[in-house]
C-alpha atoms as a PDB file:
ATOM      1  CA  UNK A   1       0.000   0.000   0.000  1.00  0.00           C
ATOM      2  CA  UNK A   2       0.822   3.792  -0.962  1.00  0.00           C
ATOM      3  CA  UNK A   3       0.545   6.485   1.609  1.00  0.00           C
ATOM      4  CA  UNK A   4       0.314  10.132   0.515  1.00  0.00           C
ATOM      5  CA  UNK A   5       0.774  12.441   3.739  1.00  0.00           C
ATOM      6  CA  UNK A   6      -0.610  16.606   2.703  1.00  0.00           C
ATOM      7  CA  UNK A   7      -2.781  14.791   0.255  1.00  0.00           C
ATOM      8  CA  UNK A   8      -4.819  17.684   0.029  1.00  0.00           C
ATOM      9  CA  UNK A   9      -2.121  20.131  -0.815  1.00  0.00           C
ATOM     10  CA  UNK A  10      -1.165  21.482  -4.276  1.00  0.00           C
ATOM     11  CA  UNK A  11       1.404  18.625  -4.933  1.00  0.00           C
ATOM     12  CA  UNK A  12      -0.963  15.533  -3.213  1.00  0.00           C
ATOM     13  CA  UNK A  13      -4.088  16.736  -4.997  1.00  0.00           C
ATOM     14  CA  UNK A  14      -2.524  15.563  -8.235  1.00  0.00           C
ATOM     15  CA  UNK A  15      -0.080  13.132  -6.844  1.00  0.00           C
ATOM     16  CA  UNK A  16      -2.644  10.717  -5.509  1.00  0.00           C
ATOM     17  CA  UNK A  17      -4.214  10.779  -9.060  1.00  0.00           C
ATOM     18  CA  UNK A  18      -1.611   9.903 -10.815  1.00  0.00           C
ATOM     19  CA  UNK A  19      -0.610   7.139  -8.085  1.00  0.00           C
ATOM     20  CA  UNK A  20      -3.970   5.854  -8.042  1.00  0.00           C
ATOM     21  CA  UNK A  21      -3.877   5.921 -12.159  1.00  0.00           C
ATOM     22  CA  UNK A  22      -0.249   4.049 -12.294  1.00  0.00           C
ATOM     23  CA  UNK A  23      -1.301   1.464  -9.348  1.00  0.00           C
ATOM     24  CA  UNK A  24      -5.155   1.510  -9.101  1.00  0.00           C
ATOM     25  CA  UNK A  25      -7.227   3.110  -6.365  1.00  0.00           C
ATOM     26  CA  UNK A  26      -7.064   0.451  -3.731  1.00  0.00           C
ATOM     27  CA  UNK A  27      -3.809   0.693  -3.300  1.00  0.00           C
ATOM     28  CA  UNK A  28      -3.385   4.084  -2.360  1.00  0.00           C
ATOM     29  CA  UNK A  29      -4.396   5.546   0.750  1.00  0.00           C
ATOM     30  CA  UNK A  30      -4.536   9.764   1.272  1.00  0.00           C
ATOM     31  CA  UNK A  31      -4.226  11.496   4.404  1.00  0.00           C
ATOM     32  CA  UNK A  32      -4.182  15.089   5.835  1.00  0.00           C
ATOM     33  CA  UNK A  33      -5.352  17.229   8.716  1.00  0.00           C
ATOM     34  CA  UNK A  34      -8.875  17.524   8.072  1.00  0.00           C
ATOM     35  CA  UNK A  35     -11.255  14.984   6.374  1.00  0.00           C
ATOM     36  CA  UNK A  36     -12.749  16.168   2.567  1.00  0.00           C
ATOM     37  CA  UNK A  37     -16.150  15.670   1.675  1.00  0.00           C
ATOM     38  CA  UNK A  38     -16.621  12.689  -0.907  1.00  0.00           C
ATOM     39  CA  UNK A  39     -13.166  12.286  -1.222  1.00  0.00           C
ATOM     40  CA  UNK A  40     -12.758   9.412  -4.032  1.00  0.00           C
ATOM     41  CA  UNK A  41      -9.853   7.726  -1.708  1.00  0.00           C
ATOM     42  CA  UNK A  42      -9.442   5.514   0.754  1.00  0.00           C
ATOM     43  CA  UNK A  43      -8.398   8.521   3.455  1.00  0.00           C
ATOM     44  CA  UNK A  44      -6.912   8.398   6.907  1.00  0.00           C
ATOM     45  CA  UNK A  45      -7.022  11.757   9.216  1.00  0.00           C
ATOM     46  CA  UNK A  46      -3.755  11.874  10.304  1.00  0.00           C
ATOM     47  CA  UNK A  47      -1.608  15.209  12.171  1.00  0.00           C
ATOM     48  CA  UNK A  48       1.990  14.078  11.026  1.00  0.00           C
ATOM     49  CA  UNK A  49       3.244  15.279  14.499  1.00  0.00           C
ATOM     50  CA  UNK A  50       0.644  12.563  15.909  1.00  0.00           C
ATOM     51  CA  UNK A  51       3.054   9.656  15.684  1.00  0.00           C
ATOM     52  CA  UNK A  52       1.272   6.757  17.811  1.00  0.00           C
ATOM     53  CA  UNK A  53      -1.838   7.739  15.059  1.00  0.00           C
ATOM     54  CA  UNK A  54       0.690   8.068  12.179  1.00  0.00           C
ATOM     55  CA  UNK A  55       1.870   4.598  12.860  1.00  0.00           C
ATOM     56  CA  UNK A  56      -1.623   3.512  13.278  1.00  0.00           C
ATOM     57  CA  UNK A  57      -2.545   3.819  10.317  1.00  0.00           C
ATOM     58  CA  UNK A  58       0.681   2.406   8.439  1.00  0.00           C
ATOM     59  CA  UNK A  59       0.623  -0.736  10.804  1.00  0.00           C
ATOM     60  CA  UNK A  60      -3.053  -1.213   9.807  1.00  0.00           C
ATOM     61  CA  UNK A  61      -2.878  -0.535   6.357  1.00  0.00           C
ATOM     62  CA  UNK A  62       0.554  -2.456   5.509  1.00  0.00           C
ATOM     63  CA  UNK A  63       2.140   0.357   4.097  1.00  0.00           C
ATOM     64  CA  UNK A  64       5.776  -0.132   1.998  1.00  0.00           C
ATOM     65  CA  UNK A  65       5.803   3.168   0.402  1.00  0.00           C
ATOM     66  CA  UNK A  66       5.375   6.953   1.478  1.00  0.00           C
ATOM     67  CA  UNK A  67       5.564   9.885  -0.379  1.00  0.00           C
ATOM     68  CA  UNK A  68       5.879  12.439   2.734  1.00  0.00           C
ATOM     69  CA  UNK A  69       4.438  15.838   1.283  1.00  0.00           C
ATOM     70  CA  UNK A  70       2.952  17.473   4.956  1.00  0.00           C
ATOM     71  CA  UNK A  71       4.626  20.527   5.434  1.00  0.00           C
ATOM     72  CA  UNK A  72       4.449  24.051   6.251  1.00  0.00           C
ATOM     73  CA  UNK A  73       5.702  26.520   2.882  1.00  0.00           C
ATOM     74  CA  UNK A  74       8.152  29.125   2.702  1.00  0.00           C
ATOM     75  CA  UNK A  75       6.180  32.248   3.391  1.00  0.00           C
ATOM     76  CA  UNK A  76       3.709  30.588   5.526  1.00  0.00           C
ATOM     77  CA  UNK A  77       6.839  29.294   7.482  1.00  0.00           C
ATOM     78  CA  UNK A  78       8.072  32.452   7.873  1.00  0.00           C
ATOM     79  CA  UNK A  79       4.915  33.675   9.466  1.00  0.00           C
ATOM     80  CA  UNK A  80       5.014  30.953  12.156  1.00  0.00           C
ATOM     81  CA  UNK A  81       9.262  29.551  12.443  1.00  0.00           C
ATOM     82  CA  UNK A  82       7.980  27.213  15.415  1.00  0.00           C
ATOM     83  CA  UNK A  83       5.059  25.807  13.672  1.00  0.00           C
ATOM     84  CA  UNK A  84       7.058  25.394  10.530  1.00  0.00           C
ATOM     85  CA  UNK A  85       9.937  23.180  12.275  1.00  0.00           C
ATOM     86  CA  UNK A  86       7.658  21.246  14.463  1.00  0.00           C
ATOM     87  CA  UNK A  87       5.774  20.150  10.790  1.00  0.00           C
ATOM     88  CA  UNK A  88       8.759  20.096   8.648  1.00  0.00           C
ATOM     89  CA  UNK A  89      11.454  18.512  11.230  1.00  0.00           C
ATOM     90  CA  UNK A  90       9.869  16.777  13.566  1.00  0.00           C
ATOM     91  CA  UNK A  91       6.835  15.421  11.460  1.00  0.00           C
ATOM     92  CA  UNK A  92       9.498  14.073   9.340  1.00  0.00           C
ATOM     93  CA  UNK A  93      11.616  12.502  12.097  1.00  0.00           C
ATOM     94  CA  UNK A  94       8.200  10.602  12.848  1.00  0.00           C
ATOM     95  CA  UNK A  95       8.107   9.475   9.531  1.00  0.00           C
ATOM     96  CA  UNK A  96      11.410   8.291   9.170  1.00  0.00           C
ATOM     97  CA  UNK A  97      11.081   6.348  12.659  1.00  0.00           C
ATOM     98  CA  UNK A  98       8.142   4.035  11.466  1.00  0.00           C
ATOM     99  CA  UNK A  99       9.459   3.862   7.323  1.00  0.00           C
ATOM    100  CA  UNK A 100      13.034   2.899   9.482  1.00  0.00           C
ATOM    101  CA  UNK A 101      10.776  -0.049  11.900  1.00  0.00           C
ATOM    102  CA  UNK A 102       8.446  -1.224   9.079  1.00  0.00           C
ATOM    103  CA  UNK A 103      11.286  -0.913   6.387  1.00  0.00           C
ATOM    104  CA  UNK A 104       9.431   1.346   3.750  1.00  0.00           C
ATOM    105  CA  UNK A 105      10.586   3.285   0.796  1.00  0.00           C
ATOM    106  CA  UNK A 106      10.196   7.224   1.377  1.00  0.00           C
ATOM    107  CA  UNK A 107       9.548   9.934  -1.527  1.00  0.00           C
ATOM    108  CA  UNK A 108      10.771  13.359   1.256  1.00  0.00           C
ATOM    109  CA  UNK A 109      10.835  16.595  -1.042  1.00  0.00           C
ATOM    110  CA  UNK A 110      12.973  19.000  -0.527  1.00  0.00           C
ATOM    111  CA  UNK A 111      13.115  22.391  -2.526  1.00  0.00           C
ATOM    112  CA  UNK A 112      15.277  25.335  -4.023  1.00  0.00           C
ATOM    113  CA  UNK A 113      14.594  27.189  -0.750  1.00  0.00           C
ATOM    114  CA  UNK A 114      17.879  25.147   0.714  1.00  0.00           C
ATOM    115  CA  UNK A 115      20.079  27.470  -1.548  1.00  0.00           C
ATOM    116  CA  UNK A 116      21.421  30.782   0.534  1.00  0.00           C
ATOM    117  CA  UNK A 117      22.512  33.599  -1.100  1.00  0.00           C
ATOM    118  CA  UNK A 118      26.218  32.865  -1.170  1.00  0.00           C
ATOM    119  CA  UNK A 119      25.630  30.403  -4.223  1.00  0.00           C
ATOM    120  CA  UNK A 120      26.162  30.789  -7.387  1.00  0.00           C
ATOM    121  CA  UNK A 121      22.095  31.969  -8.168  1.00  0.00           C
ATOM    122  CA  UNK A 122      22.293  31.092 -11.894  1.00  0.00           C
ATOM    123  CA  UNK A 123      22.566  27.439 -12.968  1.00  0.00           C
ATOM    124  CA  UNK A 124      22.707  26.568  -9.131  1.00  0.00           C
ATOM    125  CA  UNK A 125      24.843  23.586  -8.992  1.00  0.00           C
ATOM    126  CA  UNK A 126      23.932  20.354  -6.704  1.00  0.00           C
ATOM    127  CA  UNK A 127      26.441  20.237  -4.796  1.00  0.00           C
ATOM    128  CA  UNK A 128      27.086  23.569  -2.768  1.00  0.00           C
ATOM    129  CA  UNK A 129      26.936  24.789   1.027  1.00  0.00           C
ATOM    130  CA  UNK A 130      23.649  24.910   2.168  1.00  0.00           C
ATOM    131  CA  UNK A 131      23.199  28.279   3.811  1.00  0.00           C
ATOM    132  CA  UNK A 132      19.649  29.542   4.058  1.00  0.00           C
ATOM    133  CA  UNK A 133      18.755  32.660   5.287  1.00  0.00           C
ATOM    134  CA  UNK A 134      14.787  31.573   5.873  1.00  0.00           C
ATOM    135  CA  UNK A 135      13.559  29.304   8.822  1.00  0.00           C
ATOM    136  CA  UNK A 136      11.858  27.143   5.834  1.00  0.00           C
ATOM    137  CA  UNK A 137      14.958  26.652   4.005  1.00  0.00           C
ATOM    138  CA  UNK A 138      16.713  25.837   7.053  1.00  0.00           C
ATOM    139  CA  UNK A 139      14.165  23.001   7.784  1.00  0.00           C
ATOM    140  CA  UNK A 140      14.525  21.838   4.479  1.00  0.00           C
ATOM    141  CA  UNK A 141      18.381  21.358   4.905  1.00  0.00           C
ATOM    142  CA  UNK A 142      17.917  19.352   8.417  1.00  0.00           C
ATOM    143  CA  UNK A 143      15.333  17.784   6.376  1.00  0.00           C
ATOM    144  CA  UNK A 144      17.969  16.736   3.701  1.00  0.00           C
ATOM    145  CA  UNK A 145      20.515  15.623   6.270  1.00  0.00           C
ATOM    146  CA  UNK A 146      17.806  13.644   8.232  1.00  0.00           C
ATOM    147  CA  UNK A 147      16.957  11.220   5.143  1.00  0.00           C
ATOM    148  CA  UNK A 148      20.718  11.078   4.024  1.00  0.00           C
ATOM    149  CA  UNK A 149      21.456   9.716   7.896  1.00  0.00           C
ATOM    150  CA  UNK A 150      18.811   7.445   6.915  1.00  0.00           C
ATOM    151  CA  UNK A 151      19.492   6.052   3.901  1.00  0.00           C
ATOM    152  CA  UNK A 152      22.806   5.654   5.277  1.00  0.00           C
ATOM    153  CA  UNK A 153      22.750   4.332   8.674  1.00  0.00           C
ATOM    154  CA  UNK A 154      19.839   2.160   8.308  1.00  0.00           C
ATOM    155  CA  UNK A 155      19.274   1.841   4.761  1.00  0.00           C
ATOM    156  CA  UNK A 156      16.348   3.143   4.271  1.00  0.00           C
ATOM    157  CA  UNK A 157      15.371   3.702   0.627  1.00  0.00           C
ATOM    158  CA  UNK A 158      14.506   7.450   0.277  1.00  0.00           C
ATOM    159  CA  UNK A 159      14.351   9.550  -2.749  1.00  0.00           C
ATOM    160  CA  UNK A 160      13.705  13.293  -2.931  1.00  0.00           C
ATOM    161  CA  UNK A 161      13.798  16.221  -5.461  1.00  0.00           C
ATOM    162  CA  UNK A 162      14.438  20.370  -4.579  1.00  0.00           C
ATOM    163  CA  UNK A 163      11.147  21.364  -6.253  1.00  0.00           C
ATOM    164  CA  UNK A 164      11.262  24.703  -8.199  1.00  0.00           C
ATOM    165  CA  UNK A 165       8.084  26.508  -7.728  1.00  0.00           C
ATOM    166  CA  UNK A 166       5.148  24.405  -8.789  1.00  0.00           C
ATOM    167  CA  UNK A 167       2.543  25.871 -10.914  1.00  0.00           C
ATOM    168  CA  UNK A 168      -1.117  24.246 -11.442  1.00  0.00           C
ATOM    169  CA  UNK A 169      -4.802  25.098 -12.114  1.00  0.00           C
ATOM    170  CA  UNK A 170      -6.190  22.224  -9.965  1.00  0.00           C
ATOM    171  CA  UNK A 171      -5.486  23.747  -6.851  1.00  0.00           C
ATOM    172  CA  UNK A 172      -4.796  26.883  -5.434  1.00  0.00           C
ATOM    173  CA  UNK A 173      -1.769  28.572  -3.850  1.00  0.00           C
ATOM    174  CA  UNK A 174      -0.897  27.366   0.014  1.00  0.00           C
ATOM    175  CA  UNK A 175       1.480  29.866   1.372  1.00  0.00           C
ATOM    176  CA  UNK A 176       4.779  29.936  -0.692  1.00  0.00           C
ATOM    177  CA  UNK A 177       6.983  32.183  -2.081  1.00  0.00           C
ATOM    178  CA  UNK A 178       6.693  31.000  -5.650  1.00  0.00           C
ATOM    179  CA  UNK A 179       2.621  31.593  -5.447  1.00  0.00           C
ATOM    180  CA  UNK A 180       2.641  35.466  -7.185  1.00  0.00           C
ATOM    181  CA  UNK A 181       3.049  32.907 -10.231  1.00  0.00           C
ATOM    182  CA  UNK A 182      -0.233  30.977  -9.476  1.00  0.00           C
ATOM    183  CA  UNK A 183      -2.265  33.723  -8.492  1.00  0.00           C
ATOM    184  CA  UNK A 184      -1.185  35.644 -11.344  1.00  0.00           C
ATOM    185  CA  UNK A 185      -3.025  33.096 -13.531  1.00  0.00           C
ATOM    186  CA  UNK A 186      -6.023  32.530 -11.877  1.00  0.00           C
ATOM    187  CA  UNK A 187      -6.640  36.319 -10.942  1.00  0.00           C
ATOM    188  CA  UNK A 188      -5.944  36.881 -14.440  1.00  0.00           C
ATOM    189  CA  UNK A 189      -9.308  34.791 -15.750  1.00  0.00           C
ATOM    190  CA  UNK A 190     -11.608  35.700 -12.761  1.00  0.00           C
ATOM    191  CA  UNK A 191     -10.570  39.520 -12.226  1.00  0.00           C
ATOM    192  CA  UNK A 192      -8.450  40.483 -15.602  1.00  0.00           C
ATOM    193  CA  UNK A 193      -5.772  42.659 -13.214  1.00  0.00           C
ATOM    194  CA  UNK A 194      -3.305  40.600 -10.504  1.00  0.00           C
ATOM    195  CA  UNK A 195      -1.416  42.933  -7.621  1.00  0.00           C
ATOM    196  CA  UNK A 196       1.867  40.822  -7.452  1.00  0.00           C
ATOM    197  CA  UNK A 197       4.288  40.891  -4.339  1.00  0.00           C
ATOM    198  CA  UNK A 198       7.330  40.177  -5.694  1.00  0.00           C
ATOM    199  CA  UNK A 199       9.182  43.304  -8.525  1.00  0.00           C
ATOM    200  CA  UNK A 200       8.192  42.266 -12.429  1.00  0.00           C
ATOM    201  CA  UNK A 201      12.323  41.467 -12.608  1.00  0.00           C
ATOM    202  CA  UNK A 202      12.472  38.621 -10.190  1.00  0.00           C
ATOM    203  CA  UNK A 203      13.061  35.926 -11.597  1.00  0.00           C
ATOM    204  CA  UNK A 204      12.763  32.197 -10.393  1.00  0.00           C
ATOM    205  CA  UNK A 205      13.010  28.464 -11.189  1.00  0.00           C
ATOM    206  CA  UNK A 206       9.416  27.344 -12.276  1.00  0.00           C
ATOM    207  CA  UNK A 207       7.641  24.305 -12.956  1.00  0.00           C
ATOM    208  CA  UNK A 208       4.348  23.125 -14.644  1.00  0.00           C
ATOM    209  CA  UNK A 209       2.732  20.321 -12.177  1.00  0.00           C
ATOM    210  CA  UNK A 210       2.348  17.475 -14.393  1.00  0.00           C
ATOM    211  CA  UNK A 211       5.974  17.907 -14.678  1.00  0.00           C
ATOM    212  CA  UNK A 212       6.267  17.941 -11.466  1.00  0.00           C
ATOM    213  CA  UNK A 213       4.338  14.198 -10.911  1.00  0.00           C
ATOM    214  CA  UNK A 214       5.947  12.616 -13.468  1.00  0.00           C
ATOM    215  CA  UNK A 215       9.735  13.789 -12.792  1.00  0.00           C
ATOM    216  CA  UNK A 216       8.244  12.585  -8.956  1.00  0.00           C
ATOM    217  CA  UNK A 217       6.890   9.046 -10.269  1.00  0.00           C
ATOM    218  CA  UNK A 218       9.936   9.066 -12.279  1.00  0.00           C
ATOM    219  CA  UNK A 219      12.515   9.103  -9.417  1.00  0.00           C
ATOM    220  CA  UNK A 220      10.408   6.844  -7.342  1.00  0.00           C
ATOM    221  CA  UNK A 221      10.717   3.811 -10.326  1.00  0.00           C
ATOM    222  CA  UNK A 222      14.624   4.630 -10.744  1.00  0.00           C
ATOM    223  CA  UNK A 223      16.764   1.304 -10.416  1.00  0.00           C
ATOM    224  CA  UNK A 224      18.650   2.838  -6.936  1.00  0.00           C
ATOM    225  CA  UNK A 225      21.870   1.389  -8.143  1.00  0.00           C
ATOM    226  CA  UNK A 226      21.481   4.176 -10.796  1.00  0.00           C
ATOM    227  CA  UNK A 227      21.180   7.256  -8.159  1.00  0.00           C
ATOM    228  CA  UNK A 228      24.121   9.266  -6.916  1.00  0.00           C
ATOM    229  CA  UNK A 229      21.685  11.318  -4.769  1.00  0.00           C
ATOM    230  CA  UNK A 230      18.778  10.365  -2.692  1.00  0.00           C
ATOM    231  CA  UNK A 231      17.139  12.998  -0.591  1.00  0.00           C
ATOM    232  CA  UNK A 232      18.171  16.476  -2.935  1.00  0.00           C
ATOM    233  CA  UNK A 233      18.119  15.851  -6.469  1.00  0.00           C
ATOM    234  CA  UNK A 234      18.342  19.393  -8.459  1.00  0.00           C
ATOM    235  CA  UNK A 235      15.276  19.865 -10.586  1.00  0.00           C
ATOM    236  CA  UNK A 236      14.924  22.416 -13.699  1.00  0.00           C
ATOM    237  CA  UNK A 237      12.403  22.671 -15.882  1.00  0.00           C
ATOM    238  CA  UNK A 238      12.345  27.295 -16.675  1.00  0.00           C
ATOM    239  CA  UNK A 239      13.174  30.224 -15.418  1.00  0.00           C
ATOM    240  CA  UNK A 240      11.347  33.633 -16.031  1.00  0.00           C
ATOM    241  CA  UNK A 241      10.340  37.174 -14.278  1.00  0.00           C
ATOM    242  CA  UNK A 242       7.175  37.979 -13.089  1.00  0.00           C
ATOM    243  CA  UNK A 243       6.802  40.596 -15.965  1.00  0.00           C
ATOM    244  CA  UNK A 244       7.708  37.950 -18.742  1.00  0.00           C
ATOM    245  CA  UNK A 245       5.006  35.887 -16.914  1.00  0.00           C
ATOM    246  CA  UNK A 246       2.582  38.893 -16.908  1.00  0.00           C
ATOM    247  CA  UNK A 247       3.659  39.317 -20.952  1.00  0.00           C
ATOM    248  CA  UNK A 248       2.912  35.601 -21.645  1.00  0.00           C
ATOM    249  CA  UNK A 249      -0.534  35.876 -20.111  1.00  0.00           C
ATOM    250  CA  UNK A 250      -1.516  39.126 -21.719  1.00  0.00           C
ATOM    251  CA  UNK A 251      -1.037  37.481 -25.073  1.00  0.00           C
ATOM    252  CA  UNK A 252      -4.559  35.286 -24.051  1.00  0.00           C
ATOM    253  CA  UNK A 253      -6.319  36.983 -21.925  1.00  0.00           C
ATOM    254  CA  UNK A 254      -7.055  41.307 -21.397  1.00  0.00           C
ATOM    255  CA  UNK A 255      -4.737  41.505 -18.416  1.00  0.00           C
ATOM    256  CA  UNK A 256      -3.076  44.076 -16.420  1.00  0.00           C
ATOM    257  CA  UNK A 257      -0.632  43.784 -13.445  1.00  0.00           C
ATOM    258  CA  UNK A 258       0.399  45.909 -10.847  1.00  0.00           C
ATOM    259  CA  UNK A 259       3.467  45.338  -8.845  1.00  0.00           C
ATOM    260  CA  UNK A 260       3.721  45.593  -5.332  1.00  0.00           C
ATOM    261  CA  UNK A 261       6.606  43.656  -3.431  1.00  0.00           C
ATOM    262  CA  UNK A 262       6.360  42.642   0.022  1.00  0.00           C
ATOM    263  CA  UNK A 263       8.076  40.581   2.370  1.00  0.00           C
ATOM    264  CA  UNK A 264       8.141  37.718   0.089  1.00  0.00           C
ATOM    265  CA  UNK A 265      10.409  40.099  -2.050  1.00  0.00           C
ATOM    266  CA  UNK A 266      13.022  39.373   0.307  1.00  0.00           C
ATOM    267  CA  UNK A 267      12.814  35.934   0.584  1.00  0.00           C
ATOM    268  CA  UNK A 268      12.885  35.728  -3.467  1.00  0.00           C
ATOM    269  CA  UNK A 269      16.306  37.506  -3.588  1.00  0.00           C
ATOM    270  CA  UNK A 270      17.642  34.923  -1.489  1.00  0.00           C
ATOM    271  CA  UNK A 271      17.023  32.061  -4.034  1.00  0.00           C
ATOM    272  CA  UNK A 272      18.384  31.134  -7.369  1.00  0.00           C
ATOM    273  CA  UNK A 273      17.552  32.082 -11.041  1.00  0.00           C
ATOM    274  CA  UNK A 274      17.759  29.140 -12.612  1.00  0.00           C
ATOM    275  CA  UNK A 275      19.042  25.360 -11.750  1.00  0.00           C
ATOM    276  CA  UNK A 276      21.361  22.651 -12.947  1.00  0.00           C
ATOM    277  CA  UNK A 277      19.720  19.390 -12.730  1.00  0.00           C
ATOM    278  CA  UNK A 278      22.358  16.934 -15.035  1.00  0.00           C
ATOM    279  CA  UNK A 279      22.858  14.490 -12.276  1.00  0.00           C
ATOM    280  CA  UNK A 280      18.708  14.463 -12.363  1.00  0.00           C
ATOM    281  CA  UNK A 281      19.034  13.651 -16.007  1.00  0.00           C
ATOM    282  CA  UNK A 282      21.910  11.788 -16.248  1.00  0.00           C
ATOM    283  CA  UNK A 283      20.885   9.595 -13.080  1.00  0.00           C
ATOM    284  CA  UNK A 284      16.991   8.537 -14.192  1.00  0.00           C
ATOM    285  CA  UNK A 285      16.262  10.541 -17.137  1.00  0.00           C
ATOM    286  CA  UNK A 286      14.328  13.622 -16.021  1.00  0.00           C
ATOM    287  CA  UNK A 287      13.702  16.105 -19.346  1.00  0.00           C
ATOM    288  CA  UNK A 288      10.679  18.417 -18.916  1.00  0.00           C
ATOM    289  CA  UNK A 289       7.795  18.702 -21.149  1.00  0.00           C
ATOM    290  CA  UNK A 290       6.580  21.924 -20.366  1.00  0.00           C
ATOM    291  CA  UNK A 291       7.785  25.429 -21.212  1.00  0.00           C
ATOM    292  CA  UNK A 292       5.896  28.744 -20.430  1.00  0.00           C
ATOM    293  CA  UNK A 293       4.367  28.991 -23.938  1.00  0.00           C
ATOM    294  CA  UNK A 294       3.054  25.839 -23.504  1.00  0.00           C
ATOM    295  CA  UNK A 295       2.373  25.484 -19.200  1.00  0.00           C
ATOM    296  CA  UNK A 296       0.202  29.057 -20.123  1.00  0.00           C
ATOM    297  CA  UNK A 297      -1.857  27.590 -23.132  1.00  0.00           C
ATOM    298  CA  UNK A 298      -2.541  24.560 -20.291  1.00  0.00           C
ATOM    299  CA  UNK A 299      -3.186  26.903 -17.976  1.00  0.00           C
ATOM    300  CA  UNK A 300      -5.494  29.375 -19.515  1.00  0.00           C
ATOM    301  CA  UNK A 301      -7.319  26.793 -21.139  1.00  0.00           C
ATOM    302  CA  UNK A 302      -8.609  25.082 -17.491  1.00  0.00           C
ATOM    303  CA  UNK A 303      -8.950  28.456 -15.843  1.00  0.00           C
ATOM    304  CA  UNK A 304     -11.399  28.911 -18.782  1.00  0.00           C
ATOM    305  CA  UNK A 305     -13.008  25.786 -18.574  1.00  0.00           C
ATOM    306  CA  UNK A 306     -13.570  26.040 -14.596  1.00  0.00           C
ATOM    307  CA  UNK A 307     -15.101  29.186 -15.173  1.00  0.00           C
ATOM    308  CA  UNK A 308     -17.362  29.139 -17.335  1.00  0.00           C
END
């Protein structure tokens, strides 16, 4: 059995889809904080910090594989540093404890939120000191280290990827950094103008979310003999501003957008421009399939269709 912790989140909502596609829907279970309405899932209510109840429900269930995506986001984290390490630390030292006793494979994400400001912020390389100014990207480091301990000490198979910022029409933002980009779309069908909190020349790793699932599936069904990385593989897929975004939309849709940064600006110019994932290619083959051109004739298209 599959278990999908923040099922409900922007990366679970499709992630348990495409799981349930690749393995069939009894063999996936979804869990989160609070219990949907005529959720199509088998779903456990589970608080990741709740670890006699988290192990509940994988002793029960005889789960083999996790893919651990509960956790507080960058700006959100910001908000609320001991809430954001309690979730993103110590939820995943429970996880870790039970995939460790019940010997289960782990997918733990990390993200570009790791890199400091004394990298190189263009074509990021993998492997550089991790120095993050932001109580989120510091998490995400122990994070990193806690799965490489792991993997190594008590061979645990884990796999992870440092997500760019993840762009999708099936669900809306959740408190990160990276969101301006989301919002910008979906403000853009149901209001026509978008106040954005980040300056129109920051630019940022992005990613379309089916990109996102696959290059996650992807990992998950490498041969591990064929890794060189586990927990903190470097993912690319673009790179643009927030104007070149704004430009790109306004070639669909009667748009205008205003520019107001706030203290999400800051966090911004602490991560990189753009990323270099070869060892994610070379390793298992990751190659994107979305650009902006075409992630904004996706994404315009569904914002259409929902409204209507």
């Amino acid at each position: 059995m599959i278990l999908v912790t923040g099922a409900l989140g922007q990366i679970g909502t499709e992630l348990v889809l495409a799981l349930q596609e690749k393995h069939g829907k009894d063999k996936i279970i979804a869990s989160d904080l609070k219990e949907p309405e005529n959720y199509d899932c088998k779903f456990e209510k589970c608080d990741i910090l709740d670890n006699e109840n988290y192990e509940r429900i994988n002793k029960e269930n005889g789960v083999d594989t996790v893919y651990h995506l509960a956790a507080i986001l960058s700006a959100a984290g910001e908000k609320n540093p001991d809430l954001c390490y309690d979730v993103n630390v110590k939820g995943l030292e429970n996880v870790l404890k039970v995939a460790k006793k019940y010997n289960q494979r782990l997918f733990c994400p990390s993200s570009i939120a790791v890199f400091g400001p004394d990298v190189p912020r263009e074509n990021t390389p993998q492997n550089v000191e991790l120095n993050p100014k932001t109580v989120y990207g510091k998490t995400k480091v122990k994070g990193e280290e806690l799965c490489d301990f792991y993997f190594n000490e008590h061979d645990i198979d884990i796999r992870g990827i440092r997500y760019p910022g993840l762009i999708s029409w099936k669900h809306k933002p959740s408190g990160g950094t990276t969101d301006y980009a989301v919002e910008m779309y979906f403000d853009a069908i149901e209001k026509g103008e978008y106040v954005c909190f980040v300056n129109e020349d920051t630019r940022l790793p992005m990613m379309f979310m089916d990109d996102a699932i696959r290059a996650t599936i992807q990992l998950m069904d490498a041969p591990i003999e064929s890794l060189n990385y586990h927990s903190n593989y470097n993912l690319s897929s673009m790179s643009f501003s927030a104007k070149e975004l704004a430009d790109e939309i306004s070639s669909h849709v009667d748009f205008n957008c205003i520019y107001k940064p706030d203290y999400r600006q800051d966090i911004a110019n602490t991560w990189p421009i753009s990323i270099d994932d070869k060892d994610a290619r070379s390793d298992w083959g990751w190659e994107p399939k979305f650009d902006i051109t075409k992630m904004t004739e996706e994404m315009i298209t569904n914002l259409r269709r929902l409204n209507e």
